[in-house]
Protein backbone atom coordinates (compact mmCIF):
# COMPACT_ATOMS: atom_id res chain seq x y z
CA UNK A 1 15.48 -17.02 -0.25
CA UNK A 2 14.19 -19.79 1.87
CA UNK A 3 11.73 -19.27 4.61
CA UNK A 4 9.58 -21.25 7.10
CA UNK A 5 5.83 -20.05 7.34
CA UNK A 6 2.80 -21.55 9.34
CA UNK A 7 -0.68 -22.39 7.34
CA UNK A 8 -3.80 -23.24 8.53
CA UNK A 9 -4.21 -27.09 7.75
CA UNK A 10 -7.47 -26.36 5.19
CA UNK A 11 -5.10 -23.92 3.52
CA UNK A 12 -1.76 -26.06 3.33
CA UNK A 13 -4.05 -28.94 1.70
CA UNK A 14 -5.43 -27.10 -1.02
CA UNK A 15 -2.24 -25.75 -1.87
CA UNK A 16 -0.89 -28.90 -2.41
CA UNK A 17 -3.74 -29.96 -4.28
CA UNK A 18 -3.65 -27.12 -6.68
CA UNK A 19 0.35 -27.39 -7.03
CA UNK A 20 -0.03 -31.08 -8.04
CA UNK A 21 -2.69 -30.45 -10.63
CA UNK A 22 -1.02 -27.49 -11.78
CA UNK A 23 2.00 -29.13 -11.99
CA UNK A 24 4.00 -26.66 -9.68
CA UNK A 25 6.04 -27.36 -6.90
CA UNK A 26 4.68 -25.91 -3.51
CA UNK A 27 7.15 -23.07 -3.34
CA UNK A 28 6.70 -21.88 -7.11
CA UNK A 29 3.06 -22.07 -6.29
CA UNK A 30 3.45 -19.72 -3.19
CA UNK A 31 5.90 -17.41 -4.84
CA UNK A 32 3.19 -16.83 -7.68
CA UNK A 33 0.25 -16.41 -5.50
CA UNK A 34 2.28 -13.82 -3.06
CA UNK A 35 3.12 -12.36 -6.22
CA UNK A 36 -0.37 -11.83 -7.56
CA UNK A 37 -1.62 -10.78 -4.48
CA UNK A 38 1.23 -8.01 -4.11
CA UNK A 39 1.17 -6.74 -7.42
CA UNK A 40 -2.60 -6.38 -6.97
CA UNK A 41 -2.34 -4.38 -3.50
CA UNK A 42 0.42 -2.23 -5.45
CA UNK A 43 -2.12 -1.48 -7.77
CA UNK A 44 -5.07 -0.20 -5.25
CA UNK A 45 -4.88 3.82 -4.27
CA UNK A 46 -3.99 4.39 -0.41
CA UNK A 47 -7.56 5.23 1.38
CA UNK A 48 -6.56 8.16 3.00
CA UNK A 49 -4.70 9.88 -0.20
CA UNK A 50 -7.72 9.18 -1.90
CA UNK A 51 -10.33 10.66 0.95
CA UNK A 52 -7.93 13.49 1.01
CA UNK A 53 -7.89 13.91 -3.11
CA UNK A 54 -11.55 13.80 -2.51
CA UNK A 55 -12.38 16.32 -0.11
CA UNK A 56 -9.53 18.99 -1.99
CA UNK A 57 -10.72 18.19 -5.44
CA UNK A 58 -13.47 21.08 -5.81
CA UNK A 59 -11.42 23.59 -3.84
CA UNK A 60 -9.53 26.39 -5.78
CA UNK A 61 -5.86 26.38 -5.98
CA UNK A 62 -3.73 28.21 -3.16
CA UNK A 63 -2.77 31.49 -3.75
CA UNK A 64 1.53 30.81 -4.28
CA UNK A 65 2.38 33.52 -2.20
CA UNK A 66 0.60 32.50 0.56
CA UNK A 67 1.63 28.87 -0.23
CA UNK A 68 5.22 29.83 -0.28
CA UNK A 69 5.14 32.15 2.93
CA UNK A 70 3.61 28.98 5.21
CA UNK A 71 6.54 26.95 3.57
CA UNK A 72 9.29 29.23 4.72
CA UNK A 73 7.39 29.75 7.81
CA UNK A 74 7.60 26.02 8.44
CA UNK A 75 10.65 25.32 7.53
CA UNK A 76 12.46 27.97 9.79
CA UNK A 77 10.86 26.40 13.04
CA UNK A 78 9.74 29.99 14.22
CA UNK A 79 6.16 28.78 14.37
CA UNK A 80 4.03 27.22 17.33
CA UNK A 81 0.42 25.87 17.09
CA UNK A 82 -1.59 27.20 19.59
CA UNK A 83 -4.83 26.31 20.92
C-alpha cells in the first residue's frame, strides 16, 4: 500500500539519517517504526476498563438471579430510567 504523509522537517531528517545508517530504505524504516509503536499500544490495557476493573475488584459477585432478571428486563425494552 502506498501512501503520502506530511512530517515535520526535524522529523523527516532524522529518519533519513537513521534509514541510511541502518541501511533501510525510508519506507521499510516507517513500516517498522509504525509497527513497533502499534504493537506496543496493542499491548497497553484501555484506561477506563482498567478504572472500571479497579473500582469492581473488591465487590462481591452479583447474585445470578438478580443478574439474569435486569438482563431480560433490558433486553425486552419494557424499562425506562427515571429521574
Amino acid at each position: 500500500m502506498k501512501t503520502a504523509i506530511s512530517l515535520p522537517d526535524s522529523v523527516f531528517e532524522r529518519a533519513e539519517r537513521l534509514a541510511a545508517k541502518l541501511g533501510l530504505t525510508r519506507s521499510r524504516l516507517y513500516a517498522l517504526a509504525l509497527e513497533q509503536y502499534l504493537d506496543r499500544s496493542d499491548e497497553q490495557p484501555d484506561p477506563v476498563t482498567e478504572a472500571l476493573n479497579r473500582v469492581y475488584a473488591d465487590r462481591p459477585p452479583p447474585d445470578e438471579f438478580l443478574a439474569a432478571a435486569a438482563i431480560r428486563l433490558i433486553d425486552s425494552g419494557e424499562w425506562e430510567w427515571k429521574e
